[in-house]
C-alpha atoms as a PDB file:
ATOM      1  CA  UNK A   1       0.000   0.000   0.000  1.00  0.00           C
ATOM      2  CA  UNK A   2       2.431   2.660   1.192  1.00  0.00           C
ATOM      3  CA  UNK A   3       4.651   2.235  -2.580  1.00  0.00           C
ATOM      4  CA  UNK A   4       6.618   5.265  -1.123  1.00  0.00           C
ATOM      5  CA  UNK A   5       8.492   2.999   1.590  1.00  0.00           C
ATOM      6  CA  UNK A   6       8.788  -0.163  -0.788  1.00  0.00           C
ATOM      7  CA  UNK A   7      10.212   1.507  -3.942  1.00  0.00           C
ATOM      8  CA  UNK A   8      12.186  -1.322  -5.191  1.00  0.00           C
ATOM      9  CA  UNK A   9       9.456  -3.344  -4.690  1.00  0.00           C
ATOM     10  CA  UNK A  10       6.925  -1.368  -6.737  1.00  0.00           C
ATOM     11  CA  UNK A  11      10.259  -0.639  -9.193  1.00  0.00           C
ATOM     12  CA  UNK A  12      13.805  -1.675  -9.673  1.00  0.00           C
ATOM     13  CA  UNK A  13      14.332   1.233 -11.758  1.00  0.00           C
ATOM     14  CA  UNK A  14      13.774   3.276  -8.698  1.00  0.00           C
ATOM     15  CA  UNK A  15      17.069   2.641  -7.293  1.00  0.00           C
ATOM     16  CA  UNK A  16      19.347   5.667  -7.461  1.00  0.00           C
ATOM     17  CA  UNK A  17      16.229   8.128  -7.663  1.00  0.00           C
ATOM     18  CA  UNK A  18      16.865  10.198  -4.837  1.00  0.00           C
ATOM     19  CA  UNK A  19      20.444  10.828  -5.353  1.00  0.00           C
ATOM     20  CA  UNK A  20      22.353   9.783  -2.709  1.00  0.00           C
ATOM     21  CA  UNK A  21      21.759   6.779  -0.274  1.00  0.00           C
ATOM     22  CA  UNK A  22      18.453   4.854   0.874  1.00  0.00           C
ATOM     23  CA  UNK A  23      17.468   2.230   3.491  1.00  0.00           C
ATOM     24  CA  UNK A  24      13.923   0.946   3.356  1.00  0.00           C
ATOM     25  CA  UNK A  25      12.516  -1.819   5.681  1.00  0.00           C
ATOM     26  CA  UNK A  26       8.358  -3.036   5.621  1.00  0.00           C
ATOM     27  CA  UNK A  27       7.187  -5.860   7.598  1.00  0.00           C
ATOM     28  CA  UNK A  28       3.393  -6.851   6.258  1.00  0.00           C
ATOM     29  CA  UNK A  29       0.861  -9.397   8.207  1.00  0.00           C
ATOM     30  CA  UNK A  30      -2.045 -11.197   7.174  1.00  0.00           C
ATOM     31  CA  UNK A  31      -4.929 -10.194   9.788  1.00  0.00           C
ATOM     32  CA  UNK A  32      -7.057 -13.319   8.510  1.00  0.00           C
ATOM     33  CA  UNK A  33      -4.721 -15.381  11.028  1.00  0.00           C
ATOM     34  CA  UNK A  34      -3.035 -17.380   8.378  1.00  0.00           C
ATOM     35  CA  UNK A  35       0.392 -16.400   9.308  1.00  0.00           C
ATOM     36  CA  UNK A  36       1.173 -14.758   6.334  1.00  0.00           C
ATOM     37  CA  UNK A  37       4.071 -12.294   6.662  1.00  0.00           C
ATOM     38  CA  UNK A  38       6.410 -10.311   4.645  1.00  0.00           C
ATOM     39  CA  UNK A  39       9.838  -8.863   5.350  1.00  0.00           C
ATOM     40  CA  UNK A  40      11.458  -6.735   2.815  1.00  0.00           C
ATOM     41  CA  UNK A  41      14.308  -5.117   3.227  1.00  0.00           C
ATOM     42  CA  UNK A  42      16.239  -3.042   0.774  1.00  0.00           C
ATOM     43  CA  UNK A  43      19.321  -0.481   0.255  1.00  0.00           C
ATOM     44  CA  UNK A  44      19.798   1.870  -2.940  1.00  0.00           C
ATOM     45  CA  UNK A  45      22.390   4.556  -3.668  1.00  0.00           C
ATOM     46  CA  UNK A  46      22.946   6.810  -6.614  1.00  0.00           C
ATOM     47  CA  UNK A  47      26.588   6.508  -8.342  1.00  0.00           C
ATOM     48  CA  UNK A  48      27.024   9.332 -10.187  1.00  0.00           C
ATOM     49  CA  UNK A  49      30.137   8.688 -11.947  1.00  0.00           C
ATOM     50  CA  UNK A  50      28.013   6.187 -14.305  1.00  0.00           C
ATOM     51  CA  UNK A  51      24.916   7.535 -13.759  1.00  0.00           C
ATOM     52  CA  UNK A  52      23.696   4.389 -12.484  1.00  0.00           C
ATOM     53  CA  UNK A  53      21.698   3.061  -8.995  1.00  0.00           C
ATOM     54  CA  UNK A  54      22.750   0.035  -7.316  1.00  0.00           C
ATOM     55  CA  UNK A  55      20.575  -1.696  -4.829  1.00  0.00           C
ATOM     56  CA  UNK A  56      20.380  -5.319  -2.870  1.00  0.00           C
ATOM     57  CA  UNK A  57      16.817  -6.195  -1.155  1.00  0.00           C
ATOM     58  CA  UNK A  58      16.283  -8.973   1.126  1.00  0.00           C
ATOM     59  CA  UNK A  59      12.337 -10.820   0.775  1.00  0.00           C
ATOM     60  CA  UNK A  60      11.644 -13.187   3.196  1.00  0.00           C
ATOM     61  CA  UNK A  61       8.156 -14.305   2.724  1.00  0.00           C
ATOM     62  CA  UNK A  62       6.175 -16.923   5.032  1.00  0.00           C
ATOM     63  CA  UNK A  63       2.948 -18.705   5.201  1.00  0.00           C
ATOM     64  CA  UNK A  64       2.840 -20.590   8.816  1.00  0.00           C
ATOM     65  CA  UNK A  65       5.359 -23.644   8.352  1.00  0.00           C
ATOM     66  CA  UNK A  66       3.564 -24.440   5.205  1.00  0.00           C
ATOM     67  CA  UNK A  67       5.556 -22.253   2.697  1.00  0.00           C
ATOM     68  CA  UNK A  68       8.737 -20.260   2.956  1.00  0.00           C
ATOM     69  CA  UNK A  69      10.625 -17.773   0.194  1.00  0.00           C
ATOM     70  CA  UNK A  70      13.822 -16.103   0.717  1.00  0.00           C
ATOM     71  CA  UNK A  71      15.042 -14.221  -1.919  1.00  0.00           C
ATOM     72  CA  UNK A  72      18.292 -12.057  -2.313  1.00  0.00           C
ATOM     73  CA  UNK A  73      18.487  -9.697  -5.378  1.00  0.00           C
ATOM     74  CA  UNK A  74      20.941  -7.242  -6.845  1.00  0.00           C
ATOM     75  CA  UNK A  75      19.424  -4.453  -8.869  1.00  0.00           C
ATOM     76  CA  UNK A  76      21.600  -2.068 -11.427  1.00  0.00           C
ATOM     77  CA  UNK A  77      19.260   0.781 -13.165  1.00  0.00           C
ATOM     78  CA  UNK A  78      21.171   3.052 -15.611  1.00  0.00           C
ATOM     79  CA  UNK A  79      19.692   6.798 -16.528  1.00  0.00           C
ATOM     80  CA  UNK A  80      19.985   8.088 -19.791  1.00  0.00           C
ATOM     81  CA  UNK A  81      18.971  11.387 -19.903  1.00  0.00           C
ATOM     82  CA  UNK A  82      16.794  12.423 -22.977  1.00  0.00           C
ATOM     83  CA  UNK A  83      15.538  15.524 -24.970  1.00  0.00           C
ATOM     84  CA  UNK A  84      18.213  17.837 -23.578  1.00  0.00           C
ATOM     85  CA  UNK A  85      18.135  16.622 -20.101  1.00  0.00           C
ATOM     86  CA  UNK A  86      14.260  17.720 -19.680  1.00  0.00           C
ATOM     87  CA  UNK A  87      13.612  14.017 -19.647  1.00  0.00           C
ATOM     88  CA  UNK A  88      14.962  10.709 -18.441  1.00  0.00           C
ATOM     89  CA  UNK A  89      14.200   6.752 -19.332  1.00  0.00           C
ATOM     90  CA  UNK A  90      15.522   4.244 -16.549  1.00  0.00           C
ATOM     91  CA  UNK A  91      16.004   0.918 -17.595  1.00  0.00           C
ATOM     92  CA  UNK A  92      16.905  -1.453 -14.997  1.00  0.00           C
ATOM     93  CA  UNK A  93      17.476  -5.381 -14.142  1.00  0.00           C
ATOM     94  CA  UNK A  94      17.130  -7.243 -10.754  1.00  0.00           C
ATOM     95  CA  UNK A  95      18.721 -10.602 -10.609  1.00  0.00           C
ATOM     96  CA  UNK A  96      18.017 -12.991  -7.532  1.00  0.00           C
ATOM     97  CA  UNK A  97      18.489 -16.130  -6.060  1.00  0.00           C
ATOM     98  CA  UNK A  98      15.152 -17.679  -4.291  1.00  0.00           C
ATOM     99  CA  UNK A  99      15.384 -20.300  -1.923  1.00  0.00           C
ATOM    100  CA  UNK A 100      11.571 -21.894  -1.321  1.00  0.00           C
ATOM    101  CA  UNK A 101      10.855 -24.535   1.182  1.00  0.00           C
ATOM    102  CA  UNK A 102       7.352 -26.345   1.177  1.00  0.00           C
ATOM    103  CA  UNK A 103       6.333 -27.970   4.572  1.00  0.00           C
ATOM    104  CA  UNK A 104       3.588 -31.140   5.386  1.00  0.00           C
ATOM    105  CA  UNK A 105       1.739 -30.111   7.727  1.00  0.00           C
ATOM    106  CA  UNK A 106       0.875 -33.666   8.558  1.00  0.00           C
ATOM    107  CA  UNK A 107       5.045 -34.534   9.161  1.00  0.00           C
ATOM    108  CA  UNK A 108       5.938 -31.793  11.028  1.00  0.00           C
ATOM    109  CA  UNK A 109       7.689 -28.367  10.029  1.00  0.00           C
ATOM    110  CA  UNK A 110      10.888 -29.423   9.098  1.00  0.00           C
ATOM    111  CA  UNK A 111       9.478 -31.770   6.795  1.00  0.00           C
ATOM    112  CA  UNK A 112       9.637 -30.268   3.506  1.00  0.00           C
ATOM    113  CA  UNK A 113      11.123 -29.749  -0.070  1.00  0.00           C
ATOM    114  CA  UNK A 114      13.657 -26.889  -1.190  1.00  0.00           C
ATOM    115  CA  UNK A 115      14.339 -25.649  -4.608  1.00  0.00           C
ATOM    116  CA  UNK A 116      16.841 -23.003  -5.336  1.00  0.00           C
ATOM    117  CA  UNK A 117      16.329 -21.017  -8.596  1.00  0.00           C
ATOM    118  CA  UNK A 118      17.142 -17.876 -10.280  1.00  0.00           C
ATOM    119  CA  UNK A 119      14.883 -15.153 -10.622  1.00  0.00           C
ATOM    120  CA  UNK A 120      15.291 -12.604 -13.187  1.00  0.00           C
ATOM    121  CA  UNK A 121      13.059  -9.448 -13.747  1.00  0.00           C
ATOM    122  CA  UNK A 122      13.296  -5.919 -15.161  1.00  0.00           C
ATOM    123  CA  UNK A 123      11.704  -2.511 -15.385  1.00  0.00           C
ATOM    124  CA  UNK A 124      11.487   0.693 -16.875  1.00  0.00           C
ATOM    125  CA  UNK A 125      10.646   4.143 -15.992  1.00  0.00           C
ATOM    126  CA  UNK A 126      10.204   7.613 -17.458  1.00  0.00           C
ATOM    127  CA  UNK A 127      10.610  10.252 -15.484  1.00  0.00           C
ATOM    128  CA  UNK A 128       8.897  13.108 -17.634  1.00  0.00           C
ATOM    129  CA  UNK A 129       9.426  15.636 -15.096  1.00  0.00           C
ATOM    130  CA  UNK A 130      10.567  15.999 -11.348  1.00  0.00           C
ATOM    131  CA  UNK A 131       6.736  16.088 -10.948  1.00  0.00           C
ATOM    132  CA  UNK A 132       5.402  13.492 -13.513  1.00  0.00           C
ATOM    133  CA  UNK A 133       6.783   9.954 -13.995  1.00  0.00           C
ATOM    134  CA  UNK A 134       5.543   5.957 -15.264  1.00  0.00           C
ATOM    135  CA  UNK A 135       6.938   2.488 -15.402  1.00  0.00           C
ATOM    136  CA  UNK A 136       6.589  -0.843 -16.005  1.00  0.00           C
ATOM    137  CA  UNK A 137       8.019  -4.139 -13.838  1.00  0.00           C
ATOM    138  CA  UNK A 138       8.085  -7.103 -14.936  1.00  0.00           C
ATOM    139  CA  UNK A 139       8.198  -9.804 -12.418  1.00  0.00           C
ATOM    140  CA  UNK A 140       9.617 -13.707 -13.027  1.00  0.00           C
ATOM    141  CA  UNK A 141      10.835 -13.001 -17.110  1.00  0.00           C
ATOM    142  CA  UNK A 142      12.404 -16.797 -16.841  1.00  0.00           C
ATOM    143  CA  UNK A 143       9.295 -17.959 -14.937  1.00  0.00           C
ATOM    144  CA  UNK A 144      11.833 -19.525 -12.442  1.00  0.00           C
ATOM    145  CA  UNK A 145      11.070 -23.051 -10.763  1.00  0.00           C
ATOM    146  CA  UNK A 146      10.715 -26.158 -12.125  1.00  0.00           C
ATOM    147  CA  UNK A 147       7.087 -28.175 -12.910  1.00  0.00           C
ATOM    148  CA  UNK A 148       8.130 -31.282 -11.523  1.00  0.00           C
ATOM    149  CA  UNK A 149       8.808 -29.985  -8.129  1.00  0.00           C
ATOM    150  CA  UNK A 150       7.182 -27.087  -6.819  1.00  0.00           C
ATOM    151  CA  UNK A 151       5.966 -26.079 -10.243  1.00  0.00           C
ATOM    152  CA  UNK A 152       6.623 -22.807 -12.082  1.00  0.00           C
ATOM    153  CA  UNK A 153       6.149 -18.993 -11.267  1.00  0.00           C
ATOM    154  CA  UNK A 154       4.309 -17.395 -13.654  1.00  0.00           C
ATOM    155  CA  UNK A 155       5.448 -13.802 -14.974  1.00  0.00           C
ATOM    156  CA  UNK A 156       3.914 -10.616 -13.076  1.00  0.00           C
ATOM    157  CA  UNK A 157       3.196  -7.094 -14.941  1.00  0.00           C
ATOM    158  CA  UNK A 158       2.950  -3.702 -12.757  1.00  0.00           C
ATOM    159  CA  UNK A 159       2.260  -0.648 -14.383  1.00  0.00           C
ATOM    160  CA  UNK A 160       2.576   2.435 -12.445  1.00  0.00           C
ATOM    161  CA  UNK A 161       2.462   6.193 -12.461  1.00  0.00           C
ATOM    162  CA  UNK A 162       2.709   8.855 -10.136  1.00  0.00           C
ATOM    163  CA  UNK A 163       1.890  12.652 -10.460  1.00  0.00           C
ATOM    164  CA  UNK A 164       2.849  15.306  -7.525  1.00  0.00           C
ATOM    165  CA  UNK A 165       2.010  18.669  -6.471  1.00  0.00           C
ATOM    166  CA  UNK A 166       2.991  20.662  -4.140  1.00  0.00           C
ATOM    167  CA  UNK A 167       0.223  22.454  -2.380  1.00  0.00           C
ATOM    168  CA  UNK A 168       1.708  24.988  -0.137  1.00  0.00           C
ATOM    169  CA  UNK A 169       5.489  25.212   0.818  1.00  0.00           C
ATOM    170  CA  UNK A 170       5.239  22.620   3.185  1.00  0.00           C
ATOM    171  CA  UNK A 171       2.669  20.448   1.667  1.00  0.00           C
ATOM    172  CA  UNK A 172       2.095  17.940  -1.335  1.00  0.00           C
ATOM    173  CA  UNK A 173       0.186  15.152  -2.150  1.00  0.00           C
ATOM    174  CA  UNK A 174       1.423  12.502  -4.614  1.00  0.00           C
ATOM    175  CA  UNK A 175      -1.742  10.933  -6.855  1.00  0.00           C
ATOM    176  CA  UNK A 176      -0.544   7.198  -7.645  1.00  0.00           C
ATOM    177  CA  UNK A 177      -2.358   4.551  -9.992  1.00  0.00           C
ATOM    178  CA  UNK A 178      -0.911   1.076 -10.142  1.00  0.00           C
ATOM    179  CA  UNK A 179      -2.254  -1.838 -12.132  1.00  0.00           C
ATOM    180  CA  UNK A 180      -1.165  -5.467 -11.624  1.00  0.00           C
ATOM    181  CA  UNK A 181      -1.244  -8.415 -14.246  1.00  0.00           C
ATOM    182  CA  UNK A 182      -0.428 -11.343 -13.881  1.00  0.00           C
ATOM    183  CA  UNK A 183      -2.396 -14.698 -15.901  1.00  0.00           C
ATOM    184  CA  UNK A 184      -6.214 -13.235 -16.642  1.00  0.00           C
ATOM    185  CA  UNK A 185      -6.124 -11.404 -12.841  1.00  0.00           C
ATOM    186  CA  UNK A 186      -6.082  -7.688 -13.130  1.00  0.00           C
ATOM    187  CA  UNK A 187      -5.795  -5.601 -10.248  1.00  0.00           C
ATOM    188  CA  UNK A 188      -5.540  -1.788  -9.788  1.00  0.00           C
ATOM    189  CA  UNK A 189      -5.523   0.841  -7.460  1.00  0.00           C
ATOM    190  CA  UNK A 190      -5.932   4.782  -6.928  1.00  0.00           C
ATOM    191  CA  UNK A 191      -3.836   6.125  -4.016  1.00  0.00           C
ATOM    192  CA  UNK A 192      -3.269   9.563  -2.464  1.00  0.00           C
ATOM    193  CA  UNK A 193       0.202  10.289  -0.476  1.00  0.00           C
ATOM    194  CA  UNK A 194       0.122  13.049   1.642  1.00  0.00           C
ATOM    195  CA  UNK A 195       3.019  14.482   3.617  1.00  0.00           C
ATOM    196  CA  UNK A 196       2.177  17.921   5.309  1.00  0.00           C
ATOM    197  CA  UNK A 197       3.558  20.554   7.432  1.00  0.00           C
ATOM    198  CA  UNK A 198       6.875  18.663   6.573  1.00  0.00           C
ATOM    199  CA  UNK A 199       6.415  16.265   8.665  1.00  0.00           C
ATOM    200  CA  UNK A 200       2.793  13.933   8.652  1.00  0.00           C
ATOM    201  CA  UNK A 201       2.391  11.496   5.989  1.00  0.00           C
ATOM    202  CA  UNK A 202      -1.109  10.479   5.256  1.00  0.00           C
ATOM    203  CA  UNK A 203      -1.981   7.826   2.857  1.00  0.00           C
ATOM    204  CA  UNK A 204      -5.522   6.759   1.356  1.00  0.00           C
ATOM    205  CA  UNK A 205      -6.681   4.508  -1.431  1.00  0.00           C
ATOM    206  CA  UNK A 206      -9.626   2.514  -3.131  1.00  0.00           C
ATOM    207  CA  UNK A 207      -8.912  -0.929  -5.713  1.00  0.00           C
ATOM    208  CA  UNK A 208     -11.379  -1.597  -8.811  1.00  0.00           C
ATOM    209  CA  UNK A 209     -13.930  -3.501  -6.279  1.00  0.00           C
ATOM    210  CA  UNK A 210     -13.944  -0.520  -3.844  1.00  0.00           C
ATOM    211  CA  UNK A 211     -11.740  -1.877  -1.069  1.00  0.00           C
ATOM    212  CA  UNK A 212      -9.978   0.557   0.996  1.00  0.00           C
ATOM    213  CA  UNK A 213      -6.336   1.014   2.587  1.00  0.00           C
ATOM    214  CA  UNK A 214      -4.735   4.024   4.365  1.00  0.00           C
ATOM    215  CA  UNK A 215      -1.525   4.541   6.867  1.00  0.00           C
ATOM    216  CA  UNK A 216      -0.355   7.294   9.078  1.00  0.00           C
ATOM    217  CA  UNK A 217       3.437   8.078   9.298  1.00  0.00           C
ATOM    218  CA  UNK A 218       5.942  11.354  10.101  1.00  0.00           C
ATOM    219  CA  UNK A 219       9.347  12.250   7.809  1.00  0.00           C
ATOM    220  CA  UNK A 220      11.719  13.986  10.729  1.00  0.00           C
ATOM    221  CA  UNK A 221      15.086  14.486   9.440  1.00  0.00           C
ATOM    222  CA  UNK A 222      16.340  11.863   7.185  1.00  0.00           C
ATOM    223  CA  UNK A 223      14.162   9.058   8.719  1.00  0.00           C
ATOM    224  CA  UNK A 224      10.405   8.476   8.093  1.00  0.00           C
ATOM    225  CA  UNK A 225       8.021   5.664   9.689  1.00  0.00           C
ATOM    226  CA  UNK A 226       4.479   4.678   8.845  1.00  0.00           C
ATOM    227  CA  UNK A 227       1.835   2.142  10.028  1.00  0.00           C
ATOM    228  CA  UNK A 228      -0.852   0.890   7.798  1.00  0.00           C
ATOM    229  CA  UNK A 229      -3.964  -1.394   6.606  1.00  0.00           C
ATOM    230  CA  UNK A 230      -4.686  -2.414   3.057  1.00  0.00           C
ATOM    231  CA  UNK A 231      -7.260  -4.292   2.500  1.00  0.00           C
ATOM    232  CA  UNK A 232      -7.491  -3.958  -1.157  1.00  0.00           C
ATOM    233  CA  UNK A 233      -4.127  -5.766  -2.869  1.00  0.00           C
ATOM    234  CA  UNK A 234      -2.792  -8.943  -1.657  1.00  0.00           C
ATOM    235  CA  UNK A 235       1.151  -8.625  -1.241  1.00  0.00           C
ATOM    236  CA  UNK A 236       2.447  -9.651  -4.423  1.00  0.00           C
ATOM    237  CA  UNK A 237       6.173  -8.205  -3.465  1.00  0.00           C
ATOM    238  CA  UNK A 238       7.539 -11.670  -3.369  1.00  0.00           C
ATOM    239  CA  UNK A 239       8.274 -14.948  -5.306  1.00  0.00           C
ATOM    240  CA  UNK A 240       5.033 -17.433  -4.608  1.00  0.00           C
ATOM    241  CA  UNK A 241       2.632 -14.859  -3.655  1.00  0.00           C
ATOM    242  CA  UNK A 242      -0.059 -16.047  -2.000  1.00  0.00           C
ATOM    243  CA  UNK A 243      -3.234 -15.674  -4.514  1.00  0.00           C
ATOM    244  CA  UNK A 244      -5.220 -13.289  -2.878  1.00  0.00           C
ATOM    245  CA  UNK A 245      -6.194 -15.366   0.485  1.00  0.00           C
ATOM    246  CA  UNK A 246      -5.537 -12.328   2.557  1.00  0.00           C
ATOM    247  CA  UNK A 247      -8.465 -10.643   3.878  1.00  0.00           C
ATOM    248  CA  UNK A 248      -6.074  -7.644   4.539  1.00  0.00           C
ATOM    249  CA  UNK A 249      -2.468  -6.374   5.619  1.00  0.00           C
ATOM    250  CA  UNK A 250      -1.087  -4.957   8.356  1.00  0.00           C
ATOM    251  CA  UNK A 251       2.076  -2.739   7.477  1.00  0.00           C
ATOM    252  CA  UNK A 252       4.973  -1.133   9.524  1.00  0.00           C
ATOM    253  CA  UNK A 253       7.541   1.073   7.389  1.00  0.00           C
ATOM    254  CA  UNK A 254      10.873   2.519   8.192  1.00  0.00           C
ATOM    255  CA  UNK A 255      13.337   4.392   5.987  1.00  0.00           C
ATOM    256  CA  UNK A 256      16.459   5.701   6.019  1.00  0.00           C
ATOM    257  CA  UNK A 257      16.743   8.681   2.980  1.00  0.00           C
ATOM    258  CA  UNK A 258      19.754  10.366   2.831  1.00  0.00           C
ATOM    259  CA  UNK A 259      19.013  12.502  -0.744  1.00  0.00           C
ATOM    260  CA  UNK A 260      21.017  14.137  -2.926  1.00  0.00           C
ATOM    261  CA  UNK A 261      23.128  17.227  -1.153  1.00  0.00           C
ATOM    262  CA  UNK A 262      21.635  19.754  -3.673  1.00  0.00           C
ATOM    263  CA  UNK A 263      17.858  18.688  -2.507  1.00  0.00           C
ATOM    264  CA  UNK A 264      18.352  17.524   0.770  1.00  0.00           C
ATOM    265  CA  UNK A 265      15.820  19.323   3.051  1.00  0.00           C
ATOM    266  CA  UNK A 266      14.126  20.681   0.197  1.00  0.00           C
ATOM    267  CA  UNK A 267      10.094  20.221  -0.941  1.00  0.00           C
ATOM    268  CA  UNK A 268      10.649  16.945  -3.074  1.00  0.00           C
ATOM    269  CA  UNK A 269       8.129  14.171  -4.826  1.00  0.00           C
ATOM    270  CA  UNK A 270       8.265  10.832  -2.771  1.00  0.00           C
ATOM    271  CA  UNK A 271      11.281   8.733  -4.841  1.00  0.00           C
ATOM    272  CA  UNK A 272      13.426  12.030  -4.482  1.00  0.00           C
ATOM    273  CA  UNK A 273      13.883  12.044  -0.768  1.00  0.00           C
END
């Protein structure tokens, strides 16, 4: 729900995008008493001598004892600036290695199977202006896994785009639509990011069916935090999602964001700070 505080999830071609150096960490629960969680954690920095963002994310996702994913990707995105520098197109690649263990329930928790695969995705964004941007991710391009074992993951598309404006000079709002593919399942959702006086972020939302999610959060410095509910996606930021079963998540956010010196402290959209 909060995209803002999961970048690389929503898009690998976010890494770099504020300039200098970021930390993000989420933690999302299943309130339908499933045990489904979600642990993401990922770092991105800008290096400006290629013009490139690096980042490394950690996904650890788990369903009970029944099903566990661990996943550890590397992400490069390079910027090519376009139309005299007004513009810029971010293509970008996330390799990973997933690790997923399937448990019997009826033999106990340790009594499962493990496959080890690679996972390969990509994205792209356009950054039309510091304001105005779109992409595209495209999750599981190998469709990693194999059909005699665990069986295969089927490819994911996310199209996203983001417009921002800054209301007074200490508050903007940030109007999001995302749409997910993936098989004949399409899911979208409208979101409004808030962050006021500074300091308060304030997130709402609605999906196609009319399902809500918001979150409540403060920036202070170069650290945010947020706590949410979304009861309108199910968390497809990981390898084997889990189909929808979630009623809703729970979310807790924390960020690091140390921008670019030449913005830091300054009025910027969401991916810039």
């Amino acid at each position: 729900m909060n995209v803002n505080q999961s970048l690389l999830a929503l898009n690998p071609s976010y890494a770099g995008s504020n300039g200098g150096f970021r930390n993000q960490i989420s933690h999302t629960l299943a309130d339908n008493g499933s045990g489904i969680r979600n642990n993401r954690k990922a770092v991105d920095f800008k290096i400006h001598s290629l013009n490139a963002g690096l980042g490394f994310v950690i996904n650890s996702y788990r369903e009970g004892f029944a099903l566990t994913n661990l996943e550890l990707g590397f992400i490069y995105a390079q910027y090519f600036p376009i139309y005299g520098g007004t513009h810029t197109v971010v293509p970008s690649v996330k390799i990973s290695h997933v690790t997923r263990t399937v448990n019997d329930p009826a033999f106990g928790p340790f009594s499962g199977r493990s496959e080890q695969t690679g996972d390969i995705s990509a994205g792209f964004l356009f950054n039309y202006s510091k304001e105005f941007n779109f992409g595209l991710y495209w999750f599981h391009m190998n469709q990693p896994g194999n059909e005699n074992t665990l069986g295969k993951v089927e490819s994911r598309y996310l199209f996203h785009m983001s417009y921002t404006i800054q209301l007074t000079k200490k508050d903007m709002v940030q109007i999001f639509y995302r749409s997910d593919i993936q098989g004949t399942t399409i899911k979208s959702q409208v979101l409004a990011h808030f962050l006021l006086a500074r300091n308060l972020i304030v997130n709402v939302g609605l999906d196609a069916k009319g399902r809500g999610c918001g979150g409540v959060g403060f920036k202070a410095g170069v650290f945010s935090a947020l706590v949410g509910y979304d009861a309108s996606l199910p968390d497809y930021g990981y390898i084997g999602a889990s189909n929808g079963l979630q009623n809703g998540n729970w979310e807790i956010h924390g960020a690091l964001l140390i921008s670019n010196k030449t913005t830091r402290g300054t009025m910027q959209p969401f991916d810039k700070l």
